[in-house]
C-alpha atoms as a PDB file:
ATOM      1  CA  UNK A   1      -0.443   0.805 -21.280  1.00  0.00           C
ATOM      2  CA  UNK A   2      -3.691   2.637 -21.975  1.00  0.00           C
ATOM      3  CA  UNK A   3      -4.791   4.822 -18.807  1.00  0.00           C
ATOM      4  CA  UNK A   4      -8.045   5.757 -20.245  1.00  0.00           C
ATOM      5  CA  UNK A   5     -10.679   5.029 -17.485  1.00  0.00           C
ATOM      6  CA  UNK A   6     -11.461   7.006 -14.168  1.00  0.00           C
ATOM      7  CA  UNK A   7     -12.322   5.755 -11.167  1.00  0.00           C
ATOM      8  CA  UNK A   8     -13.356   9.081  -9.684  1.00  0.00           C
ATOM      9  CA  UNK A   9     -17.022   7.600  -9.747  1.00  0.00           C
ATOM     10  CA  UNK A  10     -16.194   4.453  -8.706  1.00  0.00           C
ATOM     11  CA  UNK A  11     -18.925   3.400  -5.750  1.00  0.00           C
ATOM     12  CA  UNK A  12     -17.242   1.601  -3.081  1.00  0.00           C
ATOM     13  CA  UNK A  13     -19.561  -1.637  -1.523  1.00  0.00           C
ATOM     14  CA  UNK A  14     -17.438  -1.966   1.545  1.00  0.00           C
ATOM     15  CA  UNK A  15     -15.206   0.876   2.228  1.00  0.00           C
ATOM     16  CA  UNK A  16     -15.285   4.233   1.209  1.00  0.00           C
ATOM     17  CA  UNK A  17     -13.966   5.402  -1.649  1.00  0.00           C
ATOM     18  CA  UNK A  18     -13.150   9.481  -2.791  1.00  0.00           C
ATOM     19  CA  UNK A  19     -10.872  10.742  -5.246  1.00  0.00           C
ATOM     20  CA  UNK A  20      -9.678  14.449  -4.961  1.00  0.00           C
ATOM     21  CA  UNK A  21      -7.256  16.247  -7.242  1.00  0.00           C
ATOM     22  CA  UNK A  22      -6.222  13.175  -8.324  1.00  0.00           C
ATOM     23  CA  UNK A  23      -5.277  11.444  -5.188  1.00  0.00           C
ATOM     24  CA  UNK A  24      -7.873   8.577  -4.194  1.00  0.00           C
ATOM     25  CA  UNK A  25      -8.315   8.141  -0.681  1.00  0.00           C
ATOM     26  CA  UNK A  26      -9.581   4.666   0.415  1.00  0.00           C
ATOM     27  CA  UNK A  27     -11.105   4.634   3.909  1.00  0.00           C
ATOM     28  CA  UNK A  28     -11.848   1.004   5.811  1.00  0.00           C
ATOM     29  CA  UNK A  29     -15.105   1.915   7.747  1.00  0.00           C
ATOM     30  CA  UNK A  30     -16.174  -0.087  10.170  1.00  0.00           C
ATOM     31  CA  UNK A  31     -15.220   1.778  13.250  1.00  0.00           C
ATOM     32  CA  UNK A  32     -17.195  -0.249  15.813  1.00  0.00           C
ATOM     33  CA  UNK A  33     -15.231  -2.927  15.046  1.00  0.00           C
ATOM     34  CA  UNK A  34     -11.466  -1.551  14.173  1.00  0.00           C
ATOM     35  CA  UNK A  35     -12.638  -1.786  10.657  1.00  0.00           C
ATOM     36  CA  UNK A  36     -12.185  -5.575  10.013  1.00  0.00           C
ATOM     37  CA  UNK A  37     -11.503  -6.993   6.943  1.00  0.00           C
ATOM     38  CA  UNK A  38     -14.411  -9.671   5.349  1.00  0.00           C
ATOM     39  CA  UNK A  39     -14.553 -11.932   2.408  1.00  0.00           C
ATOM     40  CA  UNK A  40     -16.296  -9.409   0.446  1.00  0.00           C
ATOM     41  CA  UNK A  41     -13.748  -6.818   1.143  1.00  0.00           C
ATOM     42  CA  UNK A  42     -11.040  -8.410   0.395  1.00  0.00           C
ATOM     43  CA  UNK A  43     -12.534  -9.582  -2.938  1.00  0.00           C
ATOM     44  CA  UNK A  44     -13.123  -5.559  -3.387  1.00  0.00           C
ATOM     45  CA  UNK A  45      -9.512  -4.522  -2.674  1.00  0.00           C
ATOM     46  CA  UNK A  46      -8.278  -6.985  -4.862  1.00  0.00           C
ATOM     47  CA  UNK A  47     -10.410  -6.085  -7.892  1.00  0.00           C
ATOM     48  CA  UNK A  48     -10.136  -1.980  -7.182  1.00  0.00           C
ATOM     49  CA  UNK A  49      -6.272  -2.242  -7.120  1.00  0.00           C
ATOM     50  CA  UNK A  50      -6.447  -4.388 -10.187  1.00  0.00           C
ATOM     51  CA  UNK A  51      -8.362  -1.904 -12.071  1.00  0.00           C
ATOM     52  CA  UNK A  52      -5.796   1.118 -11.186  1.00  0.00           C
ATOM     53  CA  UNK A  53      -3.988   0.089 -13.607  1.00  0.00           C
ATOM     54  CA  UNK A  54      -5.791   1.141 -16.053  1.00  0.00           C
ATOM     55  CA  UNK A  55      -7.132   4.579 -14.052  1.00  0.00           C
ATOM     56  CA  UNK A  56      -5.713   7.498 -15.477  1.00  0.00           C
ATOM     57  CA  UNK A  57      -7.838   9.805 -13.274  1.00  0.00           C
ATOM     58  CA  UNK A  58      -5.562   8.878  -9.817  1.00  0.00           C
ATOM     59  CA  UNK A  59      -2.114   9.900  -9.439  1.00  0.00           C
ATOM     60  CA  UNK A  60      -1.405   8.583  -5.785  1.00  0.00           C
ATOM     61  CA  UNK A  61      -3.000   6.699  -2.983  1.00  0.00           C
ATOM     62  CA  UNK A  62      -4.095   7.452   0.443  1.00  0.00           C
ATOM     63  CA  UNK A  63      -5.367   4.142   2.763  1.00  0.00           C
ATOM     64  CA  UNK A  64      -6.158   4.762   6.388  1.00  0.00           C
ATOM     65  CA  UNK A  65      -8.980   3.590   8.421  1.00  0.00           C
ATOM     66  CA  UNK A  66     -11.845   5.699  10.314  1.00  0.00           C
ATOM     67  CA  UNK A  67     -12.404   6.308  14.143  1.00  0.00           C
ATOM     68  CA  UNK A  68      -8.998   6.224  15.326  1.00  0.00           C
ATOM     69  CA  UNK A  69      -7.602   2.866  14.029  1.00  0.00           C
ATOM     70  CA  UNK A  70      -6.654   1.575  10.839  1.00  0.00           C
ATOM     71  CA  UNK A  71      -7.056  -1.847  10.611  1.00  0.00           C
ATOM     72  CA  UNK A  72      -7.763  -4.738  12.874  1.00  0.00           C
ATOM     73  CA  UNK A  73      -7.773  -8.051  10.466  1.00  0.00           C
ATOM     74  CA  UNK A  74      -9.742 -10.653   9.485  1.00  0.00           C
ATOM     75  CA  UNK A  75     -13.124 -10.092  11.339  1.00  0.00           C
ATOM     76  CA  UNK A  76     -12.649 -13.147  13.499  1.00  0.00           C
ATOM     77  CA  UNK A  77     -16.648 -13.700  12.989  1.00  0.00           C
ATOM     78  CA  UNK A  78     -16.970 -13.467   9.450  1.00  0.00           C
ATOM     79  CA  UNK A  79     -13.851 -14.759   8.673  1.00  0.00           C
ATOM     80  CA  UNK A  80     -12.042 -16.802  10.942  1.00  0.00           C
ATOM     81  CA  UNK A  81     -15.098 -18.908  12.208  1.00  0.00           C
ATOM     82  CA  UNK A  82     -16.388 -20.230   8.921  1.00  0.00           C
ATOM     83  CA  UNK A  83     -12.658 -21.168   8.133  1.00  0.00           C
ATOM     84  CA  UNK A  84     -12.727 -23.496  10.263  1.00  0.00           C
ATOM     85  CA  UNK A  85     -14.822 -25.523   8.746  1.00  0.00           C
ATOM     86  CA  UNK A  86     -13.668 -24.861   5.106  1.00  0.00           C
ATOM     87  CA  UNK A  87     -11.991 -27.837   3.359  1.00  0.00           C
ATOM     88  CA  UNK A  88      -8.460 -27.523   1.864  1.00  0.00           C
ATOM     89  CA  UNK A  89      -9.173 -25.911  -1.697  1.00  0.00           C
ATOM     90  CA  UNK A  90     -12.041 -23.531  -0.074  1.00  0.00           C
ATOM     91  CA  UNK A  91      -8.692 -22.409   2.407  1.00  0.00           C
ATOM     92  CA  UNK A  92      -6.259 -22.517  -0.328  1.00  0.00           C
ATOM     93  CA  UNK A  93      -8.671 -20.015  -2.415  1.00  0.00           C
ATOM     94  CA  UNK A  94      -8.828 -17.709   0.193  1.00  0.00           C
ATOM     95  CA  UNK A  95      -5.450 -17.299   1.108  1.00  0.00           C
ATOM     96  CA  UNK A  96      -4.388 -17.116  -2.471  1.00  0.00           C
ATOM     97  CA  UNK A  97      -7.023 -14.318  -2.798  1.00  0.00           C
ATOM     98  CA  UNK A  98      -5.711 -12.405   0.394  1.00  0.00           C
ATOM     99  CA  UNK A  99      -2.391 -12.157  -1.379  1.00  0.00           C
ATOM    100  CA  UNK A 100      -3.704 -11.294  -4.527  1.00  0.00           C
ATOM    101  CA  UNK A 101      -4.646  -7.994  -2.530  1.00  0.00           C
ATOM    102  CA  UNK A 102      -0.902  -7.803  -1.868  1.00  0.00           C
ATOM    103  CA  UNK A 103       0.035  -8.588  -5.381  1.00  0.00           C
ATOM    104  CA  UNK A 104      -2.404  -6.139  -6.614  1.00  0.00           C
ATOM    105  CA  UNK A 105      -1.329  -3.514  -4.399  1.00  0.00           C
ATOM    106  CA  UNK A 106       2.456  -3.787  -5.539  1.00  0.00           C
ATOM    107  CA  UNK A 107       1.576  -4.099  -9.136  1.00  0.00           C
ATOM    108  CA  UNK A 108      -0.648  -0.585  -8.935  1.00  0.00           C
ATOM    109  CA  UNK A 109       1.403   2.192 -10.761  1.00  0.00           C
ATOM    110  CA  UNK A 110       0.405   4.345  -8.294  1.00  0.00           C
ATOM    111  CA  UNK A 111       2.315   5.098  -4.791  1.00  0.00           C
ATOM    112  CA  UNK A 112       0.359   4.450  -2.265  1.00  0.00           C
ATOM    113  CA  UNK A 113       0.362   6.199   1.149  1.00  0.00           C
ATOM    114  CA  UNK A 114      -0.886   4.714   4.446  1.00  0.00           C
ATOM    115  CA  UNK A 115      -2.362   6.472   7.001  1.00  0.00           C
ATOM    116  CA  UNK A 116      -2.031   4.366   9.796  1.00  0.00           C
ATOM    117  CA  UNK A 117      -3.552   5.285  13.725  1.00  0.00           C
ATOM    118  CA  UNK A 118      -4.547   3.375  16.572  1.00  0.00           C
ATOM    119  CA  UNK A 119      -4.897  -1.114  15.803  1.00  0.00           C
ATOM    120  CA  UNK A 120      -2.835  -2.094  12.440  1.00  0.00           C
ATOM    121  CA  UNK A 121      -2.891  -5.649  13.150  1.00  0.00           C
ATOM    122  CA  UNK A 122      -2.761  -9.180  11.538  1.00  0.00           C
ATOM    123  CA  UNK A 123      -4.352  -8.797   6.961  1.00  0.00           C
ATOM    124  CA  UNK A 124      -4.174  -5.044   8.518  1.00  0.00           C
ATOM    125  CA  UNK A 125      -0.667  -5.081   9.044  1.00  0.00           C
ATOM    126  CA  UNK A 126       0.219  -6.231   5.569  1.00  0.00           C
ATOM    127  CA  UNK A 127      -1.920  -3.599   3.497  1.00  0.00           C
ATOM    128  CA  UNK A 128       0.229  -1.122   5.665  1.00  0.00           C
ATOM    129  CA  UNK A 129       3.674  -3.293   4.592  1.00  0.00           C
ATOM    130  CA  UNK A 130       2.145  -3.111   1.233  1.00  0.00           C
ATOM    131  CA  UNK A 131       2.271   0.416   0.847  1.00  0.00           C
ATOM    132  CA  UNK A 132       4.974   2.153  -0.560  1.00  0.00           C
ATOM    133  CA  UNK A 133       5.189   4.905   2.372  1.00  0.00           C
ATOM    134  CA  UNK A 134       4.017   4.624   5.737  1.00  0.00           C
ATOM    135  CA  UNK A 135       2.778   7.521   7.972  1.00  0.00           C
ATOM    136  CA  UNK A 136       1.932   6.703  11.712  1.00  0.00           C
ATOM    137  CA  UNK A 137       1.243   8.111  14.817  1.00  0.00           C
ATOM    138  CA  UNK A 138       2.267   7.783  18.421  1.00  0.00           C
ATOM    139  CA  UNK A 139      -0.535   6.105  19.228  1.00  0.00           C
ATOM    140  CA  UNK A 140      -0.185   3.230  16.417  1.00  0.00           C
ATOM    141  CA  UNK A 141       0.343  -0.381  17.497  1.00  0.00           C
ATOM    142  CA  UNK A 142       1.397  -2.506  14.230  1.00  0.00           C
ATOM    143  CA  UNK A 143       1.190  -6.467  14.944  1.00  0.00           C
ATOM    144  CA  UNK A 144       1.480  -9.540  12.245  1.00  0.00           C
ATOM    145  CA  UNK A 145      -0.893 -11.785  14.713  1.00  0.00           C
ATOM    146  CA  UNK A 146      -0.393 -14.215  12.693  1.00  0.00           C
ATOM    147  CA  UNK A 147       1.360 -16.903  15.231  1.00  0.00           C
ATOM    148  CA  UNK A 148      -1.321 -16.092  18.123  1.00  0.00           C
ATOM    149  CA  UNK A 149      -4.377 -17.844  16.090  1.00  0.00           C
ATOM    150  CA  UNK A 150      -2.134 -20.528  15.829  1.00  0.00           C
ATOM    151  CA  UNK A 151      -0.606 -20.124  11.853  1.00  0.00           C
ATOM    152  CA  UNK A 152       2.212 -19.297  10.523  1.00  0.00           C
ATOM    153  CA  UNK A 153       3.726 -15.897  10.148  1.00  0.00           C
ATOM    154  CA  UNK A 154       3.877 -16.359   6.405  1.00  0.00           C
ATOM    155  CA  UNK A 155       0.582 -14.660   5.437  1.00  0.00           C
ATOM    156  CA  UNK A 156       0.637 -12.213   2.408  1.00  0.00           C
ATOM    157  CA  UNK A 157       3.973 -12.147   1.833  1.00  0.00           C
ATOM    158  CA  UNK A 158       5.162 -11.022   4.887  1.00  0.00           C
ATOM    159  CA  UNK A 159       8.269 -13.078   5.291  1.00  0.00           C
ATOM    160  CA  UNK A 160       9.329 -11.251   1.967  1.00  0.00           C
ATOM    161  CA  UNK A 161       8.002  -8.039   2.412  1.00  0.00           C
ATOM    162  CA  UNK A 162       8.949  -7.307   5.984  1.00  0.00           C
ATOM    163  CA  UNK A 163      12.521  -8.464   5.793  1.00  0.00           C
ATOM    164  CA  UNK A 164      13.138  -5.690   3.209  1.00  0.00           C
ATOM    165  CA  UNK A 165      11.840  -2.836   5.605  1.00  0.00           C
ATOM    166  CA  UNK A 166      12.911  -3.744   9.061  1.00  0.00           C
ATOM    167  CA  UNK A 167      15.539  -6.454   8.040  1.00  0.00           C
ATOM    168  CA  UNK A 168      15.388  -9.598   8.633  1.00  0.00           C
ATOM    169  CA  UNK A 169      16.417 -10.396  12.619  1.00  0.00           C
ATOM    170  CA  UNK A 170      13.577  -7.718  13.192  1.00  0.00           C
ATOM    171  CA  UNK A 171      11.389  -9.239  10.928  1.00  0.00           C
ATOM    172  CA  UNK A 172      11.844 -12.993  12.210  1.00  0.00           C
ATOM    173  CA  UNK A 173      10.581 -11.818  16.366  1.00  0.00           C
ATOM    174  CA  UNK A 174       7.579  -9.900  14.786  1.00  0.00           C
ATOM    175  CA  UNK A 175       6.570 -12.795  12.614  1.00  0.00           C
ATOM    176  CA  UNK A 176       7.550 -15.279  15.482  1.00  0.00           C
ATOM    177  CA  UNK A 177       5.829 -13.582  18.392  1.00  0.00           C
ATOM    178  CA  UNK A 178       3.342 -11.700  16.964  1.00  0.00           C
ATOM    179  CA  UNK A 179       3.837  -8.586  19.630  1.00  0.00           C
ATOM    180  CA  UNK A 180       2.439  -5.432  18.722  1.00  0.00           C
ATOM    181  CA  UNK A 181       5.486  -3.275  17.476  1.00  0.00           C
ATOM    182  CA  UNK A 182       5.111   0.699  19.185  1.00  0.00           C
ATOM    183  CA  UNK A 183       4.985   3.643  17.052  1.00  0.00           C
ATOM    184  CA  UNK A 184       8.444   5.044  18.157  1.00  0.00           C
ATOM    185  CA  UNK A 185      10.103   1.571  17.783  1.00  0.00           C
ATOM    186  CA  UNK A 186       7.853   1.357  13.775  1.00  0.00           C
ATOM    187  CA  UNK A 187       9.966   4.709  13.306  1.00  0.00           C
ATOM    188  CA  UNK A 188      13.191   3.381  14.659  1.00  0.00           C
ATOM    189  CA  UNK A 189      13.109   0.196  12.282  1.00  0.00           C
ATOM    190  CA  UNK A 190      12.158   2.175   9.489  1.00  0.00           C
ATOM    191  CA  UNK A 191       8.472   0.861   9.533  1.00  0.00           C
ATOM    192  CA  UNK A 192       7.081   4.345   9.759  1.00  0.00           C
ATOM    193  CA  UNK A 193       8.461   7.323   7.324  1.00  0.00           C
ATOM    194  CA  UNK A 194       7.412   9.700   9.572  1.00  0.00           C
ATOM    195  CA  UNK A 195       5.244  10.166  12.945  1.00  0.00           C
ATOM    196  CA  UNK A 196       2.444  12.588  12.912  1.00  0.00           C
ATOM    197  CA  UNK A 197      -0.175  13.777  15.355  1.00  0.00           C
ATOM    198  CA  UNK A 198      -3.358  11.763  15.549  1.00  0.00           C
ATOM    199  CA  UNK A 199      -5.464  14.683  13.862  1.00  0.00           C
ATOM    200  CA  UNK A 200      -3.145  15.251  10.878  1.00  0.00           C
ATOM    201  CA  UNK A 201      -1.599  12.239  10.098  1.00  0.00           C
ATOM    202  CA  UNK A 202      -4.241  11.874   7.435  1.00  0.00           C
ATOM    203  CA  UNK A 203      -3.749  15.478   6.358  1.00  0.00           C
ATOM    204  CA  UNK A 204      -0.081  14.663   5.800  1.00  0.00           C
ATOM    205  CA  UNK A 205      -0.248  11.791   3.657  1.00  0.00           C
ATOM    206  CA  UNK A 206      -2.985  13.214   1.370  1.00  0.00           C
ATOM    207  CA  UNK A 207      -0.345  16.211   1.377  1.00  0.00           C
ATOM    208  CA  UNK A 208       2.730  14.058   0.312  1.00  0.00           C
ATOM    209  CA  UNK A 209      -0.024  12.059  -2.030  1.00  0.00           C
ATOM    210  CA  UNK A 210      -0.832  15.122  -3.799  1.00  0.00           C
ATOM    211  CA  UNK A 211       2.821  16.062  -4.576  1.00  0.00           C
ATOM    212  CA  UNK A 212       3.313  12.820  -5.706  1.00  0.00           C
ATOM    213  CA  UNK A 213       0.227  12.805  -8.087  1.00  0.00           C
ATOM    214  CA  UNK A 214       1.268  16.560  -9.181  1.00  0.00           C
ATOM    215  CA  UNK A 215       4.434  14.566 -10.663  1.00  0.00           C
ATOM    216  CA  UNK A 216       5.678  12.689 -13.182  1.00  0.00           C
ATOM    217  CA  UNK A 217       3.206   9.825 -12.926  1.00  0.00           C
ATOM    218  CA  UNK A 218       4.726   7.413 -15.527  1.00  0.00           C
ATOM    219  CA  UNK A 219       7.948   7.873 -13.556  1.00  0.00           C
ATOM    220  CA  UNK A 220       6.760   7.413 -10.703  1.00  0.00           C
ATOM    221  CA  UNK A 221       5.351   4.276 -11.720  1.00  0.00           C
ATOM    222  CA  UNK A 222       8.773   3.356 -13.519  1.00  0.00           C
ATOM    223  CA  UNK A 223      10.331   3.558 -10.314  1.00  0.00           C
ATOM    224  CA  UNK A 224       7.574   1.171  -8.257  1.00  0.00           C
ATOM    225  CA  UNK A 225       8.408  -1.221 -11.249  1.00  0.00           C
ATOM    226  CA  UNK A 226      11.893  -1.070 -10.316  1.00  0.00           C
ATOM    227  CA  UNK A 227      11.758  -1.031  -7.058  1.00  0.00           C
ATOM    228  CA  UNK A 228       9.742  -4.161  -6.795  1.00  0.00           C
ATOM    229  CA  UNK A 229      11.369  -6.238  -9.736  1.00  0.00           C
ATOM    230  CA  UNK A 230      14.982  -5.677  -8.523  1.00  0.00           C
ATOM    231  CA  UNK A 231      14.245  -7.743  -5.422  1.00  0.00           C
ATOM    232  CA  UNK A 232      15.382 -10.294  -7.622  1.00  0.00           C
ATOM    233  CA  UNK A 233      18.148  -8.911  -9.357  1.00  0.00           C
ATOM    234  CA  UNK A 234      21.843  -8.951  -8.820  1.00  0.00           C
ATOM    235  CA  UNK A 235      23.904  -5.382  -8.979  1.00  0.00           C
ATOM    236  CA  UNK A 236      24.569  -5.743 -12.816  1.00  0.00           C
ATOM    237  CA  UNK A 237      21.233  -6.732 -13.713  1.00  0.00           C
ATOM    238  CA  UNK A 238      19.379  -3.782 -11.499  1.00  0.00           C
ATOM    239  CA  UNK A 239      21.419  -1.530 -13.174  1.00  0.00           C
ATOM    240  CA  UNK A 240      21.015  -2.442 -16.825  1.00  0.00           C
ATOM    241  CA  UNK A 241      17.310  -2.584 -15.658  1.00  0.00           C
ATOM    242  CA  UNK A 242      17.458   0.777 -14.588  1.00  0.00           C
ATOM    243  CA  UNK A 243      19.230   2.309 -17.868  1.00  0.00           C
ATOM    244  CA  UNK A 244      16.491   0.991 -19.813  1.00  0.00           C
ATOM    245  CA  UNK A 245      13.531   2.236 -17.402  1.00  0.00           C
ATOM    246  CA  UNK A 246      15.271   5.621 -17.735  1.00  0.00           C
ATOM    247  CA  UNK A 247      15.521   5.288 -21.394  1.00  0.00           C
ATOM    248  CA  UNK A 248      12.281   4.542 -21.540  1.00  0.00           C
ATOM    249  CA  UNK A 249      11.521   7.456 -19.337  1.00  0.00           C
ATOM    250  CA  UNK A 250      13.288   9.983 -21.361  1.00  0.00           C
ATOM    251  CA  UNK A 251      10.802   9.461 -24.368  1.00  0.00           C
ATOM    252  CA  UNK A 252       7.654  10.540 -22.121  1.00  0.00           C
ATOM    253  CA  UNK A 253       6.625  14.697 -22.897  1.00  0.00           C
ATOM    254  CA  UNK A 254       7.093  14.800 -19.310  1.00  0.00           C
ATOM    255  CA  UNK A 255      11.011  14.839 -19.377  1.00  0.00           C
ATOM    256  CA  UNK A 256      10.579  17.477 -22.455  1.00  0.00           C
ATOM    257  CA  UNK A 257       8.496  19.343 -19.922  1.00  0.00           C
ATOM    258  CA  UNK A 258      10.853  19.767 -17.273  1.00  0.00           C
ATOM    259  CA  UNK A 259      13.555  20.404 -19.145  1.00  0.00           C
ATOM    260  CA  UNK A 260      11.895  23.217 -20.732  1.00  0.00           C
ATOM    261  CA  UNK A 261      10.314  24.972 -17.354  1.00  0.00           C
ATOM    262  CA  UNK A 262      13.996  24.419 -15.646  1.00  0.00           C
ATOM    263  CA  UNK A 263      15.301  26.881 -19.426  1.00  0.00           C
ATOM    264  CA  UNK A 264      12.001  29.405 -18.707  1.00  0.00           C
ATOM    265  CA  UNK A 265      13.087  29.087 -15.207  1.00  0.00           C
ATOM    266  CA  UNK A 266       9.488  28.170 -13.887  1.00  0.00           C
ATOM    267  CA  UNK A 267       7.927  25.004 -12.162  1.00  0.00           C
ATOM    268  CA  UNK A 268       7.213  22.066 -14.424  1.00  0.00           C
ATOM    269  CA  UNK A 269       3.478  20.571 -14.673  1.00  0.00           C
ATOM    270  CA  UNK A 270       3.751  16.771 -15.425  1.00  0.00           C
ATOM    271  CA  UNK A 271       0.785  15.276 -17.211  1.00  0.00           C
ATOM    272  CA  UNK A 272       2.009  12.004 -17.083  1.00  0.00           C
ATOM    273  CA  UNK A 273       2.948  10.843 -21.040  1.00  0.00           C
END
């Protein structure tokens, strides 16, 4: 696929939006409120993942959320009230469109690292679930709050997403009860990679972001291909899958590359073909 446009420039309506040695950090900004999520910014998401695709200026992905939390849901004003008096295909479009930010998300080529302090709760939870790593600190509280407004806890995937990370006894009383899940029980269940301290936790994951988007970037995304495709594959299939991603992988200049710095003995600089 052609990776020809950059998103470097890209203005952000209703988040903010900076890319940096090719690592795009994506910051939810409204503070005062635990940086809800709207209509509009959902619609955003959705359409900036979608684009990634095609961005060949951003190697990796850094999502967090400013003054101390990341994410605190649907803004129950914006969102939640006028849904109440939405008619079925107005409630069906929206909650196909709040997936699509899932299923935009996992079809990025880029990894994508969240940055996750303070409230992760409810739509917030999930773009944390949707990332491919998760960095948190002690004082992160994750909750799918779905159940406690009175709906299901099958919102945006999560009763296949969640499953896969915690497992699925775990998942079932988090999507049941809706309790916030503490940051040392997140690391316990394999929810969090790693715990950092509330000042550096962003830090960190731009960090591990930049390492990631200093390597092999079509391998990287080879491996988010197969890592979400063989959900749905028996053993035999995943690996005949797999010997013909790496096939595929051992055309790119980028295998050449390393290959030749490990014979000259020095590091290897990817540039992603």
């Amino acid at each position: 696929m052609n990776r020809d446009r950059t998103l470097a420039s890209y203005e952000a309506r209703h988040f903010r939006w900076e890319v940096d040695g090719g690592v795009a950090t994506l910051t939810l900004d409204r503070p005062e409120r635990k940086n809800p999520l709207t209509f509009a910014s959902y619609a955003e998401l959705r359409d900036l993942f979608r684009e990634l695709i095609f961005a060949g200026d951003v190697g990796a992905i850094v999502i967090t959320g400013a003054g101390g939390n990341f994410c605190s849901g649907g803004d129950v004003h914006e969102i939640i009230g006028p849904l109440t008096a939405m008619a079925m295909p107005e409630l069906l479009a929206f909650t196909r469109m709040t997936g699509d930010v899932v299923k935009a998300m996992r079809a990025c080529p880029q990894p994508i690292v969240a940055a996750v302090d303070g409230v992760c709760a409810g739509a917030g939870a999930m773009l944390a679930l949707a990332s491919d790593v998760r960095y948190g600190t002690p004082q992160a509280r994750v909750a799918f709050l779905f159940t406690r407004v009175g709906l299901a806890g099958a919102d945006m995937g999560a009763c296949a997403l969640l499953p896969r990370v915690v497992g699925h006894g775990r998942a079932s009383e988090l999507l049941f009860s809706g309790r916030a899940l503490p940051a040392d029980e997140a690391l316990a269940w394999g929810f969090f990679n790693r715990l950092c301290a509330p000042d550096a936790v962003l830090g960190e994951a731009r960090a591990f972001a930049q390492t990631l988007a200093a390597g092999p970037s079509f391998g990287h995304a080879m491996t988010k291909k197969m890592l979400h495709q063989e959900w749905a594959m028996g053993l035999d299939e995943a690996i005949e899958a797999e010997a013909q991603a790496q096939a595929i992988c051992m055309q790119t200049r980028d295998f050449r590359r390393a290959y030749e710095a490990f014979s000259a003995k020095r590091a290897a600089v990817f540039e992603g073909d």
